[in-house]
C-alpha atoms as a PDB file:
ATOM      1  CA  UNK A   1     -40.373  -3.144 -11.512  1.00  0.00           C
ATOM      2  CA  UNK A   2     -42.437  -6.432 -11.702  1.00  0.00           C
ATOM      3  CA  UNK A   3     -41.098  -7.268  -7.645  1.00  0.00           C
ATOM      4  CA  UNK A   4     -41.965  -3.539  -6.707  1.00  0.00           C
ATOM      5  CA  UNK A   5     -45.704  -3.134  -8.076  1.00  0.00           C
ATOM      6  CA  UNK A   6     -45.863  -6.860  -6.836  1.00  0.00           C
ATOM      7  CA  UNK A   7     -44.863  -6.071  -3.417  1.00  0.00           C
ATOM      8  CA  UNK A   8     -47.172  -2.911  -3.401  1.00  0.00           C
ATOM      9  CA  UNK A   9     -50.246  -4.602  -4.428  1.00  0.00           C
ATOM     10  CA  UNK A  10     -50.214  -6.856  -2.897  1.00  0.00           C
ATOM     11  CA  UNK A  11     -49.717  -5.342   0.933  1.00  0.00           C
ATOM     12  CA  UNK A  12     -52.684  -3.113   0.044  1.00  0.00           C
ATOM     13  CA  UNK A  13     -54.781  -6.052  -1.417  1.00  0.00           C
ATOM     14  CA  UNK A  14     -54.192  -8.395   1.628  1.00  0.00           C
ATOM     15  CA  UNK A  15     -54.568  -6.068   4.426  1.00  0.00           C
ATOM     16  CA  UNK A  16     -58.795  -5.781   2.464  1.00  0.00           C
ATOM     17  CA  UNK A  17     -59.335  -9.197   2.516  1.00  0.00           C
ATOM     18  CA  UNK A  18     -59.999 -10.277   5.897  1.00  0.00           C
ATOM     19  CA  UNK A  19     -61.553  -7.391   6.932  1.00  0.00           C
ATOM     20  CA  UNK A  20     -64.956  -8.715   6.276  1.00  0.00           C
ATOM     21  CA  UNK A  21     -65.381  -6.138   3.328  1.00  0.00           C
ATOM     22  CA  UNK A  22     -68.525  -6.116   0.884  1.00  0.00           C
ATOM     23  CA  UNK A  23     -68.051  -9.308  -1.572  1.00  0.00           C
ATOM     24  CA  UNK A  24     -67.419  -6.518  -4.317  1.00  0.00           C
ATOM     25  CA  UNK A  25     -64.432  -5.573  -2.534  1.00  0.00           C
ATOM     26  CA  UNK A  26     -63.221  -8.590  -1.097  1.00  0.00           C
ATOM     27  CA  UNK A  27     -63.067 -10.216  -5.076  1.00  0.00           C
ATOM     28  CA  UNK A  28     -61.458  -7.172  -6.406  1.00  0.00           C
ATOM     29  CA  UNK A  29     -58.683  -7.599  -3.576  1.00  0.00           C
ATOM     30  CA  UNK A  30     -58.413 -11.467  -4.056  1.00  0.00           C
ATOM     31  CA  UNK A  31     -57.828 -10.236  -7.857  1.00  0.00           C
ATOM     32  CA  UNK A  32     -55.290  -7.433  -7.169  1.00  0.00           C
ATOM     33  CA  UNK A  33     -52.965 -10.160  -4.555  1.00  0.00           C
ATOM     34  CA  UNK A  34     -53.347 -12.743  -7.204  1.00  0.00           C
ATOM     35  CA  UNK A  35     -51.814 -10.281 -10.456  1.00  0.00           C
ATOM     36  CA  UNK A  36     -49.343  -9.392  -7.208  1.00  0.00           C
ATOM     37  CA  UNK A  37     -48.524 -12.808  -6.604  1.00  0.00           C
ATOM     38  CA  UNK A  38     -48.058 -13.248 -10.651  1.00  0.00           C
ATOM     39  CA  UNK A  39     -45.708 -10.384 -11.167  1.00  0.00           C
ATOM     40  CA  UNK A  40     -43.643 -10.817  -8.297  1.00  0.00           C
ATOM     41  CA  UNK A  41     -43.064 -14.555  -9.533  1.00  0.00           C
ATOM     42  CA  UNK A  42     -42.801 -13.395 -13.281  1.00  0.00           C
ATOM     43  CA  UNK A  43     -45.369 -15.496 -14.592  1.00  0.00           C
ATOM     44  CA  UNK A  44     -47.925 -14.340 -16.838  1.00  0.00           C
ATOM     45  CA  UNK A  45     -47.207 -10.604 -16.852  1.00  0.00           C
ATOM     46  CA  UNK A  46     -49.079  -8.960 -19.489  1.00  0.00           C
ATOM     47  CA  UNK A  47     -51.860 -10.414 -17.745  1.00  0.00           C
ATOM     48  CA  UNK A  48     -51.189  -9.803 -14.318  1.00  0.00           C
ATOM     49  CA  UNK A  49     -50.334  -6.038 -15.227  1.00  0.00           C
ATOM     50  CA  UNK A  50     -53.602  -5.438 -17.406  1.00  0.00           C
ATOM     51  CA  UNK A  51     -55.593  -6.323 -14.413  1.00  0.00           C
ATOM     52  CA  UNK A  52     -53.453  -3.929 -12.158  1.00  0.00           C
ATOM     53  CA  UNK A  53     -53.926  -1.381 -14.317  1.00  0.00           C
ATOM     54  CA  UNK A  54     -57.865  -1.858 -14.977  1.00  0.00           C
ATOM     55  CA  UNK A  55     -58.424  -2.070 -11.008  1.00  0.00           C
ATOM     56  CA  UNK A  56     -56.211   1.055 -10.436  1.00  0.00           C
ATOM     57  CA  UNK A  57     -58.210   2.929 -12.760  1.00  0.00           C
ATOM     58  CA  UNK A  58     -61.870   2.001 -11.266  1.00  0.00           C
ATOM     59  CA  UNK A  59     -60.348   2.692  -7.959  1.00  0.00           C
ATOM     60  CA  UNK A  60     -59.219   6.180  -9.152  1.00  0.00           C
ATOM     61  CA  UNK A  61     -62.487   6.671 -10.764  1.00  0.00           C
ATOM     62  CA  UNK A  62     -64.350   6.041  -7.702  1.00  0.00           C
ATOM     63  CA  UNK A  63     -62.322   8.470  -5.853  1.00  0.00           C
ATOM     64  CA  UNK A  64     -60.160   5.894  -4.033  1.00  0.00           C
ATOM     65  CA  UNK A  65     -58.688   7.797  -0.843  1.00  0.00           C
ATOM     66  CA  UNK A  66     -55.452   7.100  -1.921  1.00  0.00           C
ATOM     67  CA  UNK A  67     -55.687   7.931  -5.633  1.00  0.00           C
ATOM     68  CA  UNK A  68     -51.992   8.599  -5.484  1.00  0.00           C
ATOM     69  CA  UNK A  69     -50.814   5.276  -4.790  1.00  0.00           C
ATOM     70  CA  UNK A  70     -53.418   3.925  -7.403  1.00  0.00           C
ATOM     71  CA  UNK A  71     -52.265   6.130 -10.511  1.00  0.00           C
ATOM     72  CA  UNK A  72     -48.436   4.838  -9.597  1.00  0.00           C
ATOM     73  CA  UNK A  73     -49.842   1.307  -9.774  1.00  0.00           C
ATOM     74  CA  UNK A  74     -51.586   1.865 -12.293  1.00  0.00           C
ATOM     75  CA  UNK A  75     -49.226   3.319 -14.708  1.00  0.00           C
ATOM     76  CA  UNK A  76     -46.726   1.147 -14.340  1.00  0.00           C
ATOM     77  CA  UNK A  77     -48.561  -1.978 -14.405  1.00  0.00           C
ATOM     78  CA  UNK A  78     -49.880  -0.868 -17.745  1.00  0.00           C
ATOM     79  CA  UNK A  79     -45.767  -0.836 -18.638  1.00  0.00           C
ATOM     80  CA  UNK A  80     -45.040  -4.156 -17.587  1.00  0.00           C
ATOM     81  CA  UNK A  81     -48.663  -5.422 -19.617  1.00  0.00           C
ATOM     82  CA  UNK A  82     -46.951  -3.726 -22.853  1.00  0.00           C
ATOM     83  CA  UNK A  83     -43.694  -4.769 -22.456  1.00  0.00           C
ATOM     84  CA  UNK A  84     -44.591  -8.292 -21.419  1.00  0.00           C
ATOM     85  CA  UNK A  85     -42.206 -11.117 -20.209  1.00  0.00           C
ATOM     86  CA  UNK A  86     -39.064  -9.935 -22.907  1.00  0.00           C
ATOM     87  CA  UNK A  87     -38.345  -7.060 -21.278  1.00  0.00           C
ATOM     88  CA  UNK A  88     -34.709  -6.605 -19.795  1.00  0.00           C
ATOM     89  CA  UNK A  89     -33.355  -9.668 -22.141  1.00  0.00           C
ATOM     90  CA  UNK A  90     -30.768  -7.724 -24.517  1.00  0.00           C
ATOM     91  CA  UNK A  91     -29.985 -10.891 -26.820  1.00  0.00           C
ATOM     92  CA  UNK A  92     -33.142 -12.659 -28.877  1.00  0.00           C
ATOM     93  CA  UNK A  93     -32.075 -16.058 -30.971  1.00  0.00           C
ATOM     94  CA  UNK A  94     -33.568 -18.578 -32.863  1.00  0.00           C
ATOM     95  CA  UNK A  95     -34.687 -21.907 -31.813  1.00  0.00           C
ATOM     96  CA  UNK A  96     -31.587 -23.261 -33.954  1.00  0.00           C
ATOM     97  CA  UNK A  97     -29.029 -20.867 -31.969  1.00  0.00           C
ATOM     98  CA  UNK A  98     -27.789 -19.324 -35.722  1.00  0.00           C
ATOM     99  CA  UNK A  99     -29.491 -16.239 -36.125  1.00  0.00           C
ATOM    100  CA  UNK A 100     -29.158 -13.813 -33.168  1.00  0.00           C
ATOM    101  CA  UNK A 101     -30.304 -10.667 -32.926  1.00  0.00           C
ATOM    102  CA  UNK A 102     -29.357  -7.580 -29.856  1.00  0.00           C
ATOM    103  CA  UNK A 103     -30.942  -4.978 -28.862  1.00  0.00           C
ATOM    104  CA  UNK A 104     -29.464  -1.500 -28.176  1.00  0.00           C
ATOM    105  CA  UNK A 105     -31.856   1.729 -27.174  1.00  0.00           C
ATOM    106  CA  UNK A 106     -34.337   0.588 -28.952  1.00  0.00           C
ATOM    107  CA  UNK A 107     -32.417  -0.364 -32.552  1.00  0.00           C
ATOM    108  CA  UNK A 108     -32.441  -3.878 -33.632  1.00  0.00           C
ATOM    109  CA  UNK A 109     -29.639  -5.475 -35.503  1.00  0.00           C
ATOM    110  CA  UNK A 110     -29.002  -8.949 -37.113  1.00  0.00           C
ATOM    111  CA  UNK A 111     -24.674 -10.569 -35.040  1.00  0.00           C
ATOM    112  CA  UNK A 112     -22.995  -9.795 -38.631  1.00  0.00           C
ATOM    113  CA  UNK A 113     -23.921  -5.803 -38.569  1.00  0.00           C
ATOM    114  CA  UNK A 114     -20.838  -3.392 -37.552  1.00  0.00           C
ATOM    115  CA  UNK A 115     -21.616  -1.353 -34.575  1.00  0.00           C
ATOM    116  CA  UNK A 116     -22.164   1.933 -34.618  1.00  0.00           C
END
């Protein structure tokens, strides 16, 4: 998800910025293909998706042509700000390796638990 929003936001940002846009536009596109740059490398998602999703919602509020492609961007870079940098890891332990926890559809349970 992170790679695909990424990718898209980036292409749309960097086509904008050397076009010799308004400076309004030309710092909201530097800000979009840096939160691109940062999600498709993983690094500081939750903050690279809230400022996806706050710029896709301005641009749909100021009747973007391509509201479409905004909402999608949008949307799911408000997912990857919620579910942060954890997300797809199935296994969470302790700094000390003892105490391990999994994850399955959305239950936690402590290793010494019985499946169910």
């Amino acid at each position: 998800m992170r790679v695909v929003v990424g990718s898209v936001v980036l292409a749309r940002a960097g086509s904008k910025l050397w076009t010799g846009e308004p400076l309004a536009t030309t710092l909201t596109s530097a800000f979009l293909a840096g939160s691109g740059l940062l999600l498709i490398a993983g690094l500081w998602t939750p903050l690279a998706g809230t400022v996806v999703a706050m710029i896709a919602t301005s641009q749909i509020l100021s009747m973007a042509p391509d509201r479409l492609v905004c909402l999608l961007a949008g949307t799911v870079g408000g997912a990857l700000a919620m579910l942060g940098p954890v997300a797809g890891r199935s296994t969470l332990s302790s700094s000390d390796g003892s105490a391990s926890k999994h994850c399955h559809a959305g239950v936690v349970r402590t290793s010494s638990e019985p499946r169910t």
